[in-house]
C-alpha atoms as a PDB file:
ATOM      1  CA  UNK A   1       4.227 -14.930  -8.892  1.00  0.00           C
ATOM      2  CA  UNK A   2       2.519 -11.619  -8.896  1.00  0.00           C
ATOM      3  CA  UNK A   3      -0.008 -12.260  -6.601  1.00  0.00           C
ATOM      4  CA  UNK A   4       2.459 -13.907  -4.403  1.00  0.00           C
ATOM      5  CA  UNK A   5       4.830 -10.901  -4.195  1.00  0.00           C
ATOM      6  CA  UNK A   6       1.808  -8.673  -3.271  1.00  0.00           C
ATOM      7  CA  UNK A   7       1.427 -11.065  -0.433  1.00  0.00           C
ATOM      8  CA  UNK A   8       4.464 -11.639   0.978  1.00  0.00           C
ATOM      9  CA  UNK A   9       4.353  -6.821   0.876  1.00  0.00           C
ATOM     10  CA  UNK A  10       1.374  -6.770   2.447  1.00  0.00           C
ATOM     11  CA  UNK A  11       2.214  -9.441   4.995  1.00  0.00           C
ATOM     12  CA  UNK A  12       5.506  -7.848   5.858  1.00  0.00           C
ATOM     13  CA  UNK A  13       3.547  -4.175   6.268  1.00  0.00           C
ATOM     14  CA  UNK A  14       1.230  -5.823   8.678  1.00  0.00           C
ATOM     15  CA  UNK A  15       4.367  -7.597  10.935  1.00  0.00           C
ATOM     16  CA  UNK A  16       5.922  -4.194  10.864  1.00  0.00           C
ATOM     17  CA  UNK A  17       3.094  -2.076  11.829  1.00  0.00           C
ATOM     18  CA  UNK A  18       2.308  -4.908  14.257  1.00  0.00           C
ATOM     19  CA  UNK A  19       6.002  -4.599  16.084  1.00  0.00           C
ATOM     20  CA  UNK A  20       5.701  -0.645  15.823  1.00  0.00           C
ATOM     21  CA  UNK A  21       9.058  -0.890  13.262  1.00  0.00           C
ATOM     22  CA  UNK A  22       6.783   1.519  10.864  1.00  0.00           C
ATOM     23  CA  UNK A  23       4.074   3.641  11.556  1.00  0.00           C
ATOM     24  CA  UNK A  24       0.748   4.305   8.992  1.00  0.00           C
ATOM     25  CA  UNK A  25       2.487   7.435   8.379  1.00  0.00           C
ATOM     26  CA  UNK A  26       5.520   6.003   7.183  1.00  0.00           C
ATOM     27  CA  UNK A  27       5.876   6.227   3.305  1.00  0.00           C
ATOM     28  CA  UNK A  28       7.717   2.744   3.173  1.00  0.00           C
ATOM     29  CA  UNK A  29       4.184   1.163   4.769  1.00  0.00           C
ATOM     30  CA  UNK A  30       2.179   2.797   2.313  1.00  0.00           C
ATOM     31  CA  UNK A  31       4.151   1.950  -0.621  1.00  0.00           C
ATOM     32  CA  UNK A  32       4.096  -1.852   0.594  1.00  0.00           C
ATOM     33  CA  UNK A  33       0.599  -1.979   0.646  1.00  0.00           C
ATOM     34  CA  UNK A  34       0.049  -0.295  -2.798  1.00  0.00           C
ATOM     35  CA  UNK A  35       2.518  -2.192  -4.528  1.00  0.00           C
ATOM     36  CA  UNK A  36       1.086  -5.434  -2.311  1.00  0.00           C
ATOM     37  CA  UNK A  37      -2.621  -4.768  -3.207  1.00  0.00           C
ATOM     38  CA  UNK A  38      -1.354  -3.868  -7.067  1.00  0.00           C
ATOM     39  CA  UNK A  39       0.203  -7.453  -7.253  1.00  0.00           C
ATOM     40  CA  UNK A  40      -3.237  -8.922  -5.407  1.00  0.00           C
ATOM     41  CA  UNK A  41      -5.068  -6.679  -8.149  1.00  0.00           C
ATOM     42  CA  UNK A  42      -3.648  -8.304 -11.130  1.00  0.00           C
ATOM     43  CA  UNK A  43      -3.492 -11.718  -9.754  1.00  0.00           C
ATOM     44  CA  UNK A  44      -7.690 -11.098  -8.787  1.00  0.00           C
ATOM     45  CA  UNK A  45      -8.337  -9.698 -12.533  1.00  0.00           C
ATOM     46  CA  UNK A  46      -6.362 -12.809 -13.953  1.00  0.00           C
ATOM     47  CA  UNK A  47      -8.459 -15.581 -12.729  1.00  0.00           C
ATOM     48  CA  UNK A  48     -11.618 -13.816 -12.648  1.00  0.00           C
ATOM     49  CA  UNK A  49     -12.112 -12.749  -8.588  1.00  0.00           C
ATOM     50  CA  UNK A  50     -13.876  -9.813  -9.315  1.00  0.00           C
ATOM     51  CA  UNK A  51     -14.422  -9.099  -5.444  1.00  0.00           C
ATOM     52  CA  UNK A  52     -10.529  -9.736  -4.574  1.00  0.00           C
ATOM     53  CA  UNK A  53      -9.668  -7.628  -7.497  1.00  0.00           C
ATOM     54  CA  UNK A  54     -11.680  -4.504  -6.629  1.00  0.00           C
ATOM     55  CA  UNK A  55     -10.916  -4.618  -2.952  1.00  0.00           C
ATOM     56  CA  UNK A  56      -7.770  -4.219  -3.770  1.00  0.00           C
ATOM     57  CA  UNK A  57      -7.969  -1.305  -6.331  1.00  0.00           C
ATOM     58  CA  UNK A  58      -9.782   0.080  -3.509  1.00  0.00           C
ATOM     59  CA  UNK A  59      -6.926  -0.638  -0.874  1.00  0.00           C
ATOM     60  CA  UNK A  60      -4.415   0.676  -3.693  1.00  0.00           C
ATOM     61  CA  UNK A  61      -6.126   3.947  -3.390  1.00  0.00           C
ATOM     62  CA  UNK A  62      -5.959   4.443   0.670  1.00  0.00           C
ATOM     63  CA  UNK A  63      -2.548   3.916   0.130  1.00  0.00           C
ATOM     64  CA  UNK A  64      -2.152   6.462  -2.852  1.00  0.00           C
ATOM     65  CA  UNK A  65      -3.431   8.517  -0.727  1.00  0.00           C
ATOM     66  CA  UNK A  66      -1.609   8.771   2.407  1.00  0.00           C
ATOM     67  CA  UNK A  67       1.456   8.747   0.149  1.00  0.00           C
ATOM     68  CA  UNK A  68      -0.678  11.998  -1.605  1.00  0.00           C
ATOM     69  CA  UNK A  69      -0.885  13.393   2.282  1.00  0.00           C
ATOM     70  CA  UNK A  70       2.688  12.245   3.254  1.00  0.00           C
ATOM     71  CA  UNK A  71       4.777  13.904   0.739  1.00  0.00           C
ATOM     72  CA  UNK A  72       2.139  17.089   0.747  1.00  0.00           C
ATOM     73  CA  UNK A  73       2.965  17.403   4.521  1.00  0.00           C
ATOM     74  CA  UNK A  74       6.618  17.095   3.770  1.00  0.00           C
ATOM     75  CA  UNK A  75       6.352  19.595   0.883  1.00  0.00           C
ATOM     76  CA  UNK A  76       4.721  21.789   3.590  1.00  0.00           C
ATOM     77  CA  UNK A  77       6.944  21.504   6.129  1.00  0.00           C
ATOM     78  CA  UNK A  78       9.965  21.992   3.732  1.00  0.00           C
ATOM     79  CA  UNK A  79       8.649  25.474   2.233  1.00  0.00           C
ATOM     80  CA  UNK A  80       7.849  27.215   5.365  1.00  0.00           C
ATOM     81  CA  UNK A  81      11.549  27.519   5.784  1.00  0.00           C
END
């Protein structure tokens, strides 16, 4: 079920980057494909796919962080007034 979830996030992020809904600055993409690639993660280390698993872990961290860069620009931008 896990590795299902993190499919069906990461398949929605892609449709809505795809129809321009979201943008790759938008924290609600990010957090879809972190959560996404967490579930793929887990559901990689369970049964062993070493290679699935540490794609993922690396895709987990992209996402960390823009979402690091995203709320550090909003920080920013909040503070200079």
């Amino acid at each position: 079920m896990v590795g299902w979830t993190g499919a069906g996030l990461i398949l929605l992020a892609y449709l809505l980057i795809s129809t321009d809904r979201v943008t790759g600055r938008s924290p609600a993409y990010q957090w879809m494909n972190l959560v996404g690639a967490a579930g793929f993660t887990i559901n990689g280390a369970y049964h062993g796919a070493l290679p699935s698993a540490s794609l993922n872990i690396v895709w987990m961290g992209i996402a960390a962080a823009a979402l690091w860069r995203i709320w550090k620009r909003r920080d920013s931008s909040t503070s200079a007034t």
